[in-house]
N, C-alpha and C. Protein backbone atom coordinates (compact mmCIF):
# COMPACT_ATOMS: atom_id res chain seq x y z
N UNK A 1 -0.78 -1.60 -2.92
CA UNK A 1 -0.02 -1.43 -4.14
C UNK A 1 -0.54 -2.34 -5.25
N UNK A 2 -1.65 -2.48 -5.25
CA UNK A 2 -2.36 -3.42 -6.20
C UNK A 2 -2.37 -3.14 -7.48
N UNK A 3 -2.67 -1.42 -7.91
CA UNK A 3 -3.30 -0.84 -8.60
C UNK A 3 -1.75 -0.56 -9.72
N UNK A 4 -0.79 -0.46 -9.11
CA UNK A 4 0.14 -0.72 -11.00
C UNK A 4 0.18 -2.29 -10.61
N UNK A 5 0.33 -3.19 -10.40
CA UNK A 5 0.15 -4.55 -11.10
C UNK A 5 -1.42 -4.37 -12.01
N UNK A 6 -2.33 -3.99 -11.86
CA UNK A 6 -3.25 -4.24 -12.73
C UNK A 6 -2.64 -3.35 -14.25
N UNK A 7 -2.51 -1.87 -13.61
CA UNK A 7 -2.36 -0.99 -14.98
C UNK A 7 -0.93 -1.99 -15.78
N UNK A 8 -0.41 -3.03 -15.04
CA UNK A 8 0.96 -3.19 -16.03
C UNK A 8 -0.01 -4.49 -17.03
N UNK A 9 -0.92 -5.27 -16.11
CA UNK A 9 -1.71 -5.94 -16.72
C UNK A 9 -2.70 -5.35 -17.89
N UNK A 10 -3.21 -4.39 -18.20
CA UNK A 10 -4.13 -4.22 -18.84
C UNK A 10 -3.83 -4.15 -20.34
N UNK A 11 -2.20 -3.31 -20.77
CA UNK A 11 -1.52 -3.61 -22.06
C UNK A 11 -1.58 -5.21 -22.51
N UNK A 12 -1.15 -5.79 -21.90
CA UNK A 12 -0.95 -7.68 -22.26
C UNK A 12 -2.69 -7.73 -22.41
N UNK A 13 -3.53 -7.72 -21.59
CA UNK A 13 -4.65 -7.95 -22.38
C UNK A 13 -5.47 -7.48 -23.15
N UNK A 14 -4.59 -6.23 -24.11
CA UNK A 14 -5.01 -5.53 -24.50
C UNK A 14 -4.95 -5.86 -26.18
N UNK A 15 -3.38 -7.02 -26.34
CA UNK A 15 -3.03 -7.23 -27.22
C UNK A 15 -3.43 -8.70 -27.73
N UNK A 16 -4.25 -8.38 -28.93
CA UNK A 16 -5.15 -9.65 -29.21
C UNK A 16 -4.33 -10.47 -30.38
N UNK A 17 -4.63 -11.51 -30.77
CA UNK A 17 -4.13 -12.01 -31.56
C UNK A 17 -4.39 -11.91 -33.46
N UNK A 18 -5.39 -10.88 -33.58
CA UNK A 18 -4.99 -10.50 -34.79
C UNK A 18 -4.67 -8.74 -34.69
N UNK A 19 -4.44 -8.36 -35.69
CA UNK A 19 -4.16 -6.74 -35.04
C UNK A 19 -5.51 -6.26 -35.27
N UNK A 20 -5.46 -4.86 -34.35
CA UNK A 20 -7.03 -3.69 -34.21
C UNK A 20 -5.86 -2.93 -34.45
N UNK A 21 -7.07 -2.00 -35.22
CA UNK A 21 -6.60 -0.45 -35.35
C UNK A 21 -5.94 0.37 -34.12
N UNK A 22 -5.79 -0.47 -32.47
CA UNK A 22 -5.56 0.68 -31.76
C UNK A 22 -3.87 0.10 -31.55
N UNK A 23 -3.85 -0.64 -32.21
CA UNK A 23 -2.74 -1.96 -31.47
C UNK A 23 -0.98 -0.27 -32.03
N UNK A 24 -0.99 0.60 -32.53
CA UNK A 24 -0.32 1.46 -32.40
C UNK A 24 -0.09 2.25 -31.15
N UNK A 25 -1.11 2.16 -31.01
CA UNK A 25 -1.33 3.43 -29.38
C UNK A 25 -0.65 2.56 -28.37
N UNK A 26 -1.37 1.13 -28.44
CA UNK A 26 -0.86 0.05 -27.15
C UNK A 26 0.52 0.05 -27.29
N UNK A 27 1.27 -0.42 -28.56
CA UNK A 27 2.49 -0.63 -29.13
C UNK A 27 3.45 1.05 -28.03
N UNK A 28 2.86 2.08 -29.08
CA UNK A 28 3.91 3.24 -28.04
C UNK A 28 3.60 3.11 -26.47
N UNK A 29 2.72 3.08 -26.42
CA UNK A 29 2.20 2.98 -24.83
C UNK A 29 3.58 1.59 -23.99
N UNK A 30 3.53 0.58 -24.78
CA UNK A 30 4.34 -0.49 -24.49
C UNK A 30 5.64 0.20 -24.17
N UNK A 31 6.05 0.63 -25.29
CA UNK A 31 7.31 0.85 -25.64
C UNK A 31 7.92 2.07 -24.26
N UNK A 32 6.87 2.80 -23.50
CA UNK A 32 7.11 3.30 -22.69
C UNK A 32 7.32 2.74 -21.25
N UNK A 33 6.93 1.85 -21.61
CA UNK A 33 6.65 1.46 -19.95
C UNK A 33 8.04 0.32 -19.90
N UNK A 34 9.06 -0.09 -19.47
CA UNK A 34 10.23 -0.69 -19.29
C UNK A 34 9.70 -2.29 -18.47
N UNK A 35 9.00 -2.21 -17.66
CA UNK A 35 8.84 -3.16 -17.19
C UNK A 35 7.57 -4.24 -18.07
N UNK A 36 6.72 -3.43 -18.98
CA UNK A 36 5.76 -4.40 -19.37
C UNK A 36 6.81 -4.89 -20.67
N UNK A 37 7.56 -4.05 -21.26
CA UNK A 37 8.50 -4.36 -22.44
C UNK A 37 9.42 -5.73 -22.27
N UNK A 38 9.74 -5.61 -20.93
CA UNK A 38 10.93 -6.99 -20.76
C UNK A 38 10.20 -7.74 -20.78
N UNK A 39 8.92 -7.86 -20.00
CA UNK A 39 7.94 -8.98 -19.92
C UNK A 39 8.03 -9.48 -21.08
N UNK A 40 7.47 -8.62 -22.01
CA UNK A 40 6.70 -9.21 -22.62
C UNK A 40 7.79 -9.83 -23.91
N UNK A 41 9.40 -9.45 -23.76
CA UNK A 41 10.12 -9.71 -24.59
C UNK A 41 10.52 -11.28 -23.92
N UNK A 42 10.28 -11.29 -22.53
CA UNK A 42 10.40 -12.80 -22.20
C UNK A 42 9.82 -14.08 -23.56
N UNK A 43 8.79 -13.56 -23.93
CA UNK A 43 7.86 -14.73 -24.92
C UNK A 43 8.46 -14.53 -25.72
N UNK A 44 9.60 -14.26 -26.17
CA UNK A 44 9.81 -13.09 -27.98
C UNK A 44 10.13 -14.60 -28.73
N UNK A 45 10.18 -14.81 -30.02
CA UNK A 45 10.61 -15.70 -30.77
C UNK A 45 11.36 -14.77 -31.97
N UNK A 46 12.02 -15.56 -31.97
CA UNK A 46 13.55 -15.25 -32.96
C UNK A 46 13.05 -15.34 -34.36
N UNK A 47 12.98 -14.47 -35.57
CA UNK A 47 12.57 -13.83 -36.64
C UNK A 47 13.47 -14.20 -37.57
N UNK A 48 14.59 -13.40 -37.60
CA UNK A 48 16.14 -13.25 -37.97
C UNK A 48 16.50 -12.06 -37.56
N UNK A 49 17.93 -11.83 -38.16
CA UNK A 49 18.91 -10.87 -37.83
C UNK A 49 19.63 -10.57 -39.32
N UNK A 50 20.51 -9.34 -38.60
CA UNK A 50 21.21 -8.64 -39.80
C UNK A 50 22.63 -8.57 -38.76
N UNK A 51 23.06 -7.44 -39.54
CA UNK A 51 24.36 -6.72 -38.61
C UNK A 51 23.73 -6.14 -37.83
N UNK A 52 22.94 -5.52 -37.66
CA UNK A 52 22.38 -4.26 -36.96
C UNK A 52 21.52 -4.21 -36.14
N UNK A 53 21.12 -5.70 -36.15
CA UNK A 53 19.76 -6.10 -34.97
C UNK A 53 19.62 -7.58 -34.78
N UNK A 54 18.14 -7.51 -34.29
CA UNK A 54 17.45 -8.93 -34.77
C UNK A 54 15.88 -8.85 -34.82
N UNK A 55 15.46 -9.32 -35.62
CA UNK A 55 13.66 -9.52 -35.60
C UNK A 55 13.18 -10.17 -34.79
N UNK A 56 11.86 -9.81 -33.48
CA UNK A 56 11.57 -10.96 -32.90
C UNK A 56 10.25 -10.88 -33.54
N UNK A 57 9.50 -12.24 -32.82
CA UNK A 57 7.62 -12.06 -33.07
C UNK A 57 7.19 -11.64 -31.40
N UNK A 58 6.58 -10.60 -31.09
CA UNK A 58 6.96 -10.38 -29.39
C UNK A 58 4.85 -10.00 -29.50
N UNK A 59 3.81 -11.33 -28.59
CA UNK A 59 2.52 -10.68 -28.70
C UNK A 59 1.85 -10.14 -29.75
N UNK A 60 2.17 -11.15 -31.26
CA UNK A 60 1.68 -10.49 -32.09
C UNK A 60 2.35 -9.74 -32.90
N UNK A 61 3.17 -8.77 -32.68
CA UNK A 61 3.97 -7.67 -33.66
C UNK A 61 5.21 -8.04 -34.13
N UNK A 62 5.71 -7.92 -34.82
CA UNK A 62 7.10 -8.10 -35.24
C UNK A 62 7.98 -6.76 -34.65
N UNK A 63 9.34 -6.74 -33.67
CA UNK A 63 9.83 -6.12 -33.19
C UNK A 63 11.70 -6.02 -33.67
N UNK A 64 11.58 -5.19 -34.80
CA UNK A 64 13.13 -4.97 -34.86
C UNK A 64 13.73 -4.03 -33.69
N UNK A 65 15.07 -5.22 -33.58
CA UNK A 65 15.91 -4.38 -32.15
C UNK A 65 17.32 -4.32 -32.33
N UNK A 66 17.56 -3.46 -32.20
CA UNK A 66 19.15 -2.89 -32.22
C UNK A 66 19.54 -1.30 -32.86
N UNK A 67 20.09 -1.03 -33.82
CA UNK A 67 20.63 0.47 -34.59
C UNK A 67 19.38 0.36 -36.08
N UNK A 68 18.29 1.68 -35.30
CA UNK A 68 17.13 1.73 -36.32
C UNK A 68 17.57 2.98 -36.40
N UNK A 69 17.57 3.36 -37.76
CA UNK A 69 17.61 5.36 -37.87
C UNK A 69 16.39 5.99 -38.19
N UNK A 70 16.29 7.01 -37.78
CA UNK A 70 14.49 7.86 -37.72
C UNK A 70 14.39 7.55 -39.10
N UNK A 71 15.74 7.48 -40.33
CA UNK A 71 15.77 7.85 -41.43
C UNK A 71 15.08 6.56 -42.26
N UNK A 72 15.02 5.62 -41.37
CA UNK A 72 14.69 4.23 -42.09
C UNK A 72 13.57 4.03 -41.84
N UNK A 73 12.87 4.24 -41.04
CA UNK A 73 11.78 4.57 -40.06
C UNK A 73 11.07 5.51 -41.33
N UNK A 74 11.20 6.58 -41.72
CA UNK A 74 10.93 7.30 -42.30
C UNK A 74 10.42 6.79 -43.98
N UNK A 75 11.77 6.27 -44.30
CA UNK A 75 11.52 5.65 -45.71
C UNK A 75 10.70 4.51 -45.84
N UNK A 76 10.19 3.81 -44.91
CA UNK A 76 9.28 2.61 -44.62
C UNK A 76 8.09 3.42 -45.13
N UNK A 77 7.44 4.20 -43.73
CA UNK A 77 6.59 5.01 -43.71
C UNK A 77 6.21 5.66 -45.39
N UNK A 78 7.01 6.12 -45.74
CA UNK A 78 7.21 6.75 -47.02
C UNK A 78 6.38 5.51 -48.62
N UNK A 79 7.50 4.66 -48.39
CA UNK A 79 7.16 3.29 -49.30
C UNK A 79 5.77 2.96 -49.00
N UNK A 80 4.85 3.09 -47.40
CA UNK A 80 3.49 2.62 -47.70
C UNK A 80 2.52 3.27 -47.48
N UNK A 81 2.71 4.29 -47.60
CA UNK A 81 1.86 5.83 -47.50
C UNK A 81 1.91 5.55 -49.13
N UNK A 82 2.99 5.23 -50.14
CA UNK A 82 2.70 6.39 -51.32
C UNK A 82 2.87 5.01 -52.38
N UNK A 83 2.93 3.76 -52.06
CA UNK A 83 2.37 2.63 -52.72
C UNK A 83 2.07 0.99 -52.08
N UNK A 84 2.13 1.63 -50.57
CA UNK A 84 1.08 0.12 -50.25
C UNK A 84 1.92 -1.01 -50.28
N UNK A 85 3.59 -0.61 -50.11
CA UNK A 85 4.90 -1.94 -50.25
C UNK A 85 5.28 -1.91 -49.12
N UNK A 86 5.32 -1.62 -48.12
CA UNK A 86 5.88 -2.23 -47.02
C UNK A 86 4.78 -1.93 -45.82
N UNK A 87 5.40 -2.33 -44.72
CA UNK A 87 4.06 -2.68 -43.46
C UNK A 87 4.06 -1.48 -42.81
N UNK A 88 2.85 -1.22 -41.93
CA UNK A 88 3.16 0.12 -41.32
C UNK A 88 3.95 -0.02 -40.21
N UNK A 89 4.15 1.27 -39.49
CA UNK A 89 5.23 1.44 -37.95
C UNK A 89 4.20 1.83 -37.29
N UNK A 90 4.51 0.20 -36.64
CA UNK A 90 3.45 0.60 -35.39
C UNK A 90 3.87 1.54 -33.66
N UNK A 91 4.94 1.67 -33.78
CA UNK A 91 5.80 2.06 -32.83
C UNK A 91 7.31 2.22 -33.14
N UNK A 92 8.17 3.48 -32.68
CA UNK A 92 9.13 3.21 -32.70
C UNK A 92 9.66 3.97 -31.51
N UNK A 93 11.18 3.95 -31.42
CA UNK A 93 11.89 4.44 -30.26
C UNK A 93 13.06 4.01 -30.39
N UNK A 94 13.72 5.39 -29.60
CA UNK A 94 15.49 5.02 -29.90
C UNK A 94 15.98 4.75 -28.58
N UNK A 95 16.70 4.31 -28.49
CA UNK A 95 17.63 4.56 -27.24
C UNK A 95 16.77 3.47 -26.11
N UNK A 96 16.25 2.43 -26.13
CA UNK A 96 15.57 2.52 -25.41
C UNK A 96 16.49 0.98 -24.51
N UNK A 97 16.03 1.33 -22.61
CA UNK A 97 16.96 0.25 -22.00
C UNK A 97 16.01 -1.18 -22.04
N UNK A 98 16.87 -2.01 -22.19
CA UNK A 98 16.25 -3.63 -22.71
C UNK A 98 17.02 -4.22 -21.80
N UNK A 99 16.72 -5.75 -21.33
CA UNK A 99 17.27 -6.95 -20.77
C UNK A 99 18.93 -7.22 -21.32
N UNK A 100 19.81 -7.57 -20.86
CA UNK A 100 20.71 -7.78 -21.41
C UNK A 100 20.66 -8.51 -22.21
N UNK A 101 20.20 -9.76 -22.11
CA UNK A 101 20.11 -11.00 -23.15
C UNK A 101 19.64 -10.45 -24.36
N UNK A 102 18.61 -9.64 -24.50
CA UNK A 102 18.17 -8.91 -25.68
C UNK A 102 19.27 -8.25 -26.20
N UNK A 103 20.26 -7.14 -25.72
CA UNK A 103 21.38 -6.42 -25.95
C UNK A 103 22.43 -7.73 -26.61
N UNK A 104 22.74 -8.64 -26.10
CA UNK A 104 23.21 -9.18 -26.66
C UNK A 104 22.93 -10.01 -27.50
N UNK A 105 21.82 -10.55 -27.94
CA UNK A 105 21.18 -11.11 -29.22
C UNK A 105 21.99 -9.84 -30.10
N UNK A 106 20.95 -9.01 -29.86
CA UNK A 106 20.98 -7.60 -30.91
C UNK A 106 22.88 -7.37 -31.12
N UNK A 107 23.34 -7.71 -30.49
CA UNK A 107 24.83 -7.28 -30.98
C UNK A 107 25.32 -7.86 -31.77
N UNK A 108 25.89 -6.41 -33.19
CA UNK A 108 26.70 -7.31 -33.94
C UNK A 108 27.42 -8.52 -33.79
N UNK A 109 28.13 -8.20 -33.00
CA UNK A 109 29.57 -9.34 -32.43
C UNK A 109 28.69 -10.88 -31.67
N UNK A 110 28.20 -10.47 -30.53
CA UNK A 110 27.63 -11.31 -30.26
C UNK A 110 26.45 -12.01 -30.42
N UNK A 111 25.23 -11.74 -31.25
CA UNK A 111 24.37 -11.98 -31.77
C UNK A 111 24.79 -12.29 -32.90
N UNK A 112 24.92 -11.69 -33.45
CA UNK A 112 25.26 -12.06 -35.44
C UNK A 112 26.44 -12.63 -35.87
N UNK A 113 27.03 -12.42 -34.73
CA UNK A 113 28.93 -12.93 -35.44
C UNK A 113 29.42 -12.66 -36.43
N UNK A 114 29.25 -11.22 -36.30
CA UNK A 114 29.67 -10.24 -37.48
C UNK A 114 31.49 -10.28 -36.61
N UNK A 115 32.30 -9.99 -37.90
CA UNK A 115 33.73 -9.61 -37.78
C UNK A 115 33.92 -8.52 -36.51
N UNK A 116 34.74 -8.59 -35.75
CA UNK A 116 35.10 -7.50 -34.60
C UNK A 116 35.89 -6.80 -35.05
N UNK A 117 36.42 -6.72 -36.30
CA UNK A 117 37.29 -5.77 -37.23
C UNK A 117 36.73 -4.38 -37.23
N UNK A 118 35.59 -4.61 -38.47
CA UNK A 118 34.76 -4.18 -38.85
C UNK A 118 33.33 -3.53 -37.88
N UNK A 119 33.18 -4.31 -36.68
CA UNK A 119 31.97 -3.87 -35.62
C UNK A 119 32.36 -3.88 -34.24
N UNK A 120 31.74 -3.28 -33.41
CA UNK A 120 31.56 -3.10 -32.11
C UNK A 120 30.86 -3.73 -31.69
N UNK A 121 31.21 -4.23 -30.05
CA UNK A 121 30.25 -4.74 -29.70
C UNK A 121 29.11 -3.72 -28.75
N UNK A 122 27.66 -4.24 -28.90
CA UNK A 122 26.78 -3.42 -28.08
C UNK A 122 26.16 -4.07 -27.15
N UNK A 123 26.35 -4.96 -26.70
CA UNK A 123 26.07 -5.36 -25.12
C UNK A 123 25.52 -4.97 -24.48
N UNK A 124 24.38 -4.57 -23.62
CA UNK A 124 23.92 -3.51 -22.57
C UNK A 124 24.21 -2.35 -23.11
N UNK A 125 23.90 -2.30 -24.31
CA UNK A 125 23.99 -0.33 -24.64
C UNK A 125 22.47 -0.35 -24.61
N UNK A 126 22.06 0.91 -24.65
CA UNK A 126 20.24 1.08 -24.87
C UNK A 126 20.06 0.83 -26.51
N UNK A 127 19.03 0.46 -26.88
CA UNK A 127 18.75 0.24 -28.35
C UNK A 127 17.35 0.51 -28.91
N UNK A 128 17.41 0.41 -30.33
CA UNK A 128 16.59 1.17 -30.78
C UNK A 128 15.47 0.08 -31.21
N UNK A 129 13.79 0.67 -31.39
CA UNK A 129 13.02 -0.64 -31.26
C UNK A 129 12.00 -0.43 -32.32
N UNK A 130 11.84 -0.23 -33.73
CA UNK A 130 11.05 -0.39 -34.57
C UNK A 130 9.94 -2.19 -34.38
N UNK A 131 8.51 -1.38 -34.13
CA UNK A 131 7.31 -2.05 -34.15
C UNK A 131 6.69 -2.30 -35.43
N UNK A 132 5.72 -3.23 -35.98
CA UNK A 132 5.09 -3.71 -37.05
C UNK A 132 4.23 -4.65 -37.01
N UNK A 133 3.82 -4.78 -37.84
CA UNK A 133 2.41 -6.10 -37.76
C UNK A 133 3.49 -7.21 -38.08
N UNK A 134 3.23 -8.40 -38.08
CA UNK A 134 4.07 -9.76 -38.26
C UNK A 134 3.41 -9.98 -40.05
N UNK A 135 4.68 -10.52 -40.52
CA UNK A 135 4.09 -10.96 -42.20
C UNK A 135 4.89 -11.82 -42.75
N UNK A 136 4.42 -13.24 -43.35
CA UNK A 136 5.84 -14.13 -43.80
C UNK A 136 6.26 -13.77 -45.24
N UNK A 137 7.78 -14.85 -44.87
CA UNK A 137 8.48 -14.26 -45.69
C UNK A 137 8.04 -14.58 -47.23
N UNK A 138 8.58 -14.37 -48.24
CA UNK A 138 8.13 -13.86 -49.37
C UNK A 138 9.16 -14.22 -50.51
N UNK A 139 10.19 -14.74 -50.42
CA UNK A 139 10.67 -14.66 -51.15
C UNK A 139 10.72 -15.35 -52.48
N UNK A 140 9.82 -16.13 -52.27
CA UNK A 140 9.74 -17.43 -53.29
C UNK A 140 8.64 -16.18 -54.90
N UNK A 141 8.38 -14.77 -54.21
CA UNK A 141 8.28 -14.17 -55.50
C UNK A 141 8.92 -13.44 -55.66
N UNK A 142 10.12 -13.73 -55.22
CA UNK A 142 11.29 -12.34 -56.30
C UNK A 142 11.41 -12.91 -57.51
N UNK A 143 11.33 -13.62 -58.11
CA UNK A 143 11.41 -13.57 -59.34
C UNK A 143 9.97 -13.49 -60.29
N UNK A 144 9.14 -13.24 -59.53
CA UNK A 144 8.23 -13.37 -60.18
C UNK A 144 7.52 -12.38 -61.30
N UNK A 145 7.48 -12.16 -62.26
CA UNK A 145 7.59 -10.93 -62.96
C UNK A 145 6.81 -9.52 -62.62
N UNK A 146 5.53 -9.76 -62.17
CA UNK A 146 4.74 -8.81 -62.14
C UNK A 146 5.51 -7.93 -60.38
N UNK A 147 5.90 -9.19 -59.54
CA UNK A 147 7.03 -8.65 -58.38
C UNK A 147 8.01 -7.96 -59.08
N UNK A 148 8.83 -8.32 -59.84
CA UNK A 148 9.55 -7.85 -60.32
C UNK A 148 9.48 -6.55 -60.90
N UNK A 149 8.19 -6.27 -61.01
CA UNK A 149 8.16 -4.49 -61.96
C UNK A 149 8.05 -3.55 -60.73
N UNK A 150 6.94 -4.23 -60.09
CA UNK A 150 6.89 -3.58 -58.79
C UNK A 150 7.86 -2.95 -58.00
N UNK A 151 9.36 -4.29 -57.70
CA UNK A 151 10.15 -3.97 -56.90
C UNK A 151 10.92 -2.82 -57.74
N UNK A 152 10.47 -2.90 -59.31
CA UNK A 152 11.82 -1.92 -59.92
C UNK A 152 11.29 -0.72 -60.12
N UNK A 153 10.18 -0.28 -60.19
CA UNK A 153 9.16 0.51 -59.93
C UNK A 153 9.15 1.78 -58.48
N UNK A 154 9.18 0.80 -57.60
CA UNK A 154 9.41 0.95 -55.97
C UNK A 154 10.92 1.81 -55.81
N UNK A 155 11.56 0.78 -56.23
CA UNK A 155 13.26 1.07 -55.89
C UNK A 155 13.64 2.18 -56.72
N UNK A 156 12.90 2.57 -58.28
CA UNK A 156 13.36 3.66 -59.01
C UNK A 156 13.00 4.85 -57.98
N UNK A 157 11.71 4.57 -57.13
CA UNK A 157 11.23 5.66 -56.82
C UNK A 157 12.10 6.41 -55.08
N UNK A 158 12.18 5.21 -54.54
CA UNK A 158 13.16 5.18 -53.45
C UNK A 158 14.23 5.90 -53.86
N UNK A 159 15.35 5.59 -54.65
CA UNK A 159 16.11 6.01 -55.44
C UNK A 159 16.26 8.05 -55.82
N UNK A 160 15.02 8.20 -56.55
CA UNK A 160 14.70 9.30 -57.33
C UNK A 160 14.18 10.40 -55.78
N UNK A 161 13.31 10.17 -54.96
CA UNK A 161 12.90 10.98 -54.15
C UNK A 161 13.98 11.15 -52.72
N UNK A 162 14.05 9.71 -52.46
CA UNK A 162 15.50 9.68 -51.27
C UNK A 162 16.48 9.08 -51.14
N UNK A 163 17.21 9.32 -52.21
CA UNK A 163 18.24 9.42 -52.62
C UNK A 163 18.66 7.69 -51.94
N UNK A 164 18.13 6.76 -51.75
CA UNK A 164 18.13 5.50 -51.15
C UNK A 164 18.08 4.11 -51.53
N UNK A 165 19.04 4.01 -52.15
CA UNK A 165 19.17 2.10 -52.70
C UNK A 165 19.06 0.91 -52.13
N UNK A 166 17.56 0.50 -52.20
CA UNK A 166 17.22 -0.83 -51.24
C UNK A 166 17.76 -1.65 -51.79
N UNK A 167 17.85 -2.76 -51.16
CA UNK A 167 18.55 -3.91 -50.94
C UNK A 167 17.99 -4.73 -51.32
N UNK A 168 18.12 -4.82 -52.74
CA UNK A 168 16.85 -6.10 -53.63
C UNK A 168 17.31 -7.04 -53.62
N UNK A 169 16.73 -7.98 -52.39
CA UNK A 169 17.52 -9.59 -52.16
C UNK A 169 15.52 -10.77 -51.73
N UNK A 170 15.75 -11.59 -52.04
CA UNK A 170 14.68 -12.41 -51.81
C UNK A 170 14.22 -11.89 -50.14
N UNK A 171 15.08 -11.80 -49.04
CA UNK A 171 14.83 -11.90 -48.19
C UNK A 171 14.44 -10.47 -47.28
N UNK A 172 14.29 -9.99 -47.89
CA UNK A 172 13.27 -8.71 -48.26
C UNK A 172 12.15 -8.02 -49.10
N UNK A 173 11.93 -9.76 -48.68
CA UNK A 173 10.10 -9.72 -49.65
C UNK A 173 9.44 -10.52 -48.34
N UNK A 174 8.41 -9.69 -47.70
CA UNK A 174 7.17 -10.35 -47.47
C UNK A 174 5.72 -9.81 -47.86
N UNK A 175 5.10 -11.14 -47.23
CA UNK A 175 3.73 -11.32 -47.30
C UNK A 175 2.50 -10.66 -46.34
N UNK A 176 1.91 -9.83 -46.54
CA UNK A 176 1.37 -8.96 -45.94
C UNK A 176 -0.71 -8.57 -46.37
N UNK A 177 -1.58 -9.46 -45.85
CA UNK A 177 -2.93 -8.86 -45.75
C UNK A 177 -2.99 -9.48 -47.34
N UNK A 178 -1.85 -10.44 -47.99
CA UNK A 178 -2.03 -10.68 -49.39
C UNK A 178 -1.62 -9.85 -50.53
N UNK A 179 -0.67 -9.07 -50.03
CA UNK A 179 0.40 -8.24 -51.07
C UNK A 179 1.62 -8.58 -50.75
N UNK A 180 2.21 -8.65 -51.63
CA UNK A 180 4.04 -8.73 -51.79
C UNK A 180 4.20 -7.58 -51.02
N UNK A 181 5.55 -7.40 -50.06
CA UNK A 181 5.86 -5.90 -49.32
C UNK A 181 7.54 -6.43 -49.17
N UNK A 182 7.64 -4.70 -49.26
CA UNK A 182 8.95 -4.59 -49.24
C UNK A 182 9.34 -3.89 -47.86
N UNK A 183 10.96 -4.89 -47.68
CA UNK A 183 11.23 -4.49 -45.92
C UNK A 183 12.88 -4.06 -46.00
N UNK A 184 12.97 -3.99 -44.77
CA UNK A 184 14.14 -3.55 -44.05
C UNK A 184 14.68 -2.29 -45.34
N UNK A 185 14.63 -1.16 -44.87
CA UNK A 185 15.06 0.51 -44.83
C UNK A 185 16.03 0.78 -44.75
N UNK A 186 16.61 -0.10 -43.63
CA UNK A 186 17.85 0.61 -43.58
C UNK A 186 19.40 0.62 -44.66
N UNK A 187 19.80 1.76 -44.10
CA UNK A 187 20.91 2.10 -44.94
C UNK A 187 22.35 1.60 -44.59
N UNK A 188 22.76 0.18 -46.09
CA UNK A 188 24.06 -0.54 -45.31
C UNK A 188 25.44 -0.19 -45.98
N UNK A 189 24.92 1.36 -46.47
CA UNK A 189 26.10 1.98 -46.53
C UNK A 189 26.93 2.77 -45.69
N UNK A 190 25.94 3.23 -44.67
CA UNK A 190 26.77 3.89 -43.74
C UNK A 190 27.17 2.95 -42.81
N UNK A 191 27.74 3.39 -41.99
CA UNK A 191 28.46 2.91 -40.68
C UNK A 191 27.53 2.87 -39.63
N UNK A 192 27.13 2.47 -38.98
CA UNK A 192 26.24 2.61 -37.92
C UNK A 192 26.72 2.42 -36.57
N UNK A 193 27.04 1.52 -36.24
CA UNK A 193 27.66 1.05 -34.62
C UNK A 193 29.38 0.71 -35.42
């Protein structure tokens, strides 16, 4: 039974420390396999959080975990296909089963210490796992003017094509290959969990 301990080995050394063009394929490939995923979420380092998740740095990639919608997923994709503002998706997946400790980071209630009024807790539910390249944060140019046209530029267009009002806060500006980029998609008008 030698031969899956190697194949679980060959992803981990597959993932180098700056990104390659294949590091997408590895990323879904990851995202399938349950046992190289916990592994490798063992190393994860803590990013931040919202209501709705938390960011780790997991081998390189930046890994949002908790309630991702295809729809946010989508509008990312969208923003850097059609001006080069936010990072690409290197992987995604819904539903997917994680370590508990991860489930509970990722939970509103217990991870974020969001109100139990207002949220549920998700504990050991399966969750959703948007992939990315890692990029720091950025915020020290939101005010910066030529950022500033950009982001209003960006957001008119977000706005005008999908119908979608980002969340223009400092802490949704990073730094990326040496461009300002714009993050987190999701939508905190609806209800989610």
């Amino acid at each position: 039974m030698v031969a899956p301990a190697l194949t679980l080995l060959r992803p981990l050394s597959a993932l180098p420390a700056v990104p390659r063009p294949d590091w997408p394929r590895i990323w879904r490939g990851t995202l399938e396999d349950p046992r190289l995923l916990a592994r490798l979420l063992r190393k994860r380092a803590y990013l931040g959080n919202g209501a709705y998740g938390v960011v780790y740095r997991v081998a390189g990639a930046a890994l949002k975990i908790g309630f991702v919608e295809q729809a946010e997923v989508e509008r990312q994709e969208w923003v850097r296909e059609r001006f080069k503002r936010a990072l690409p998706v290197w992987a995604y997946k819904k539903a997917v089963d994680l370590p508990k400790i991860i489930t509970r980071e990722a939970c509103p209630i217990h991870g974020a210490g969001m109100d139990a009024k207002s949220f549920s807790c998700h504990c050991n539910e399966p969750m959703d796992i948007l992939v990315m390249p890692l990029a720091w944060p950025a915020g020290e140019a939101w005010e910066d003017p030529r950022v500033r046209a950009t982001i209003n530029f960006v957001k008119a267009a977000l706005w005008d094509k999908l119908c979608f009002s980002w969340d223009d806060a400092p802490r949704n500006l990073l730094r990326y290959q040496s461009r300002i980029m714009l993050a987190d998609f999701g939508d905190y008008d609806v209800e989610y969990w």
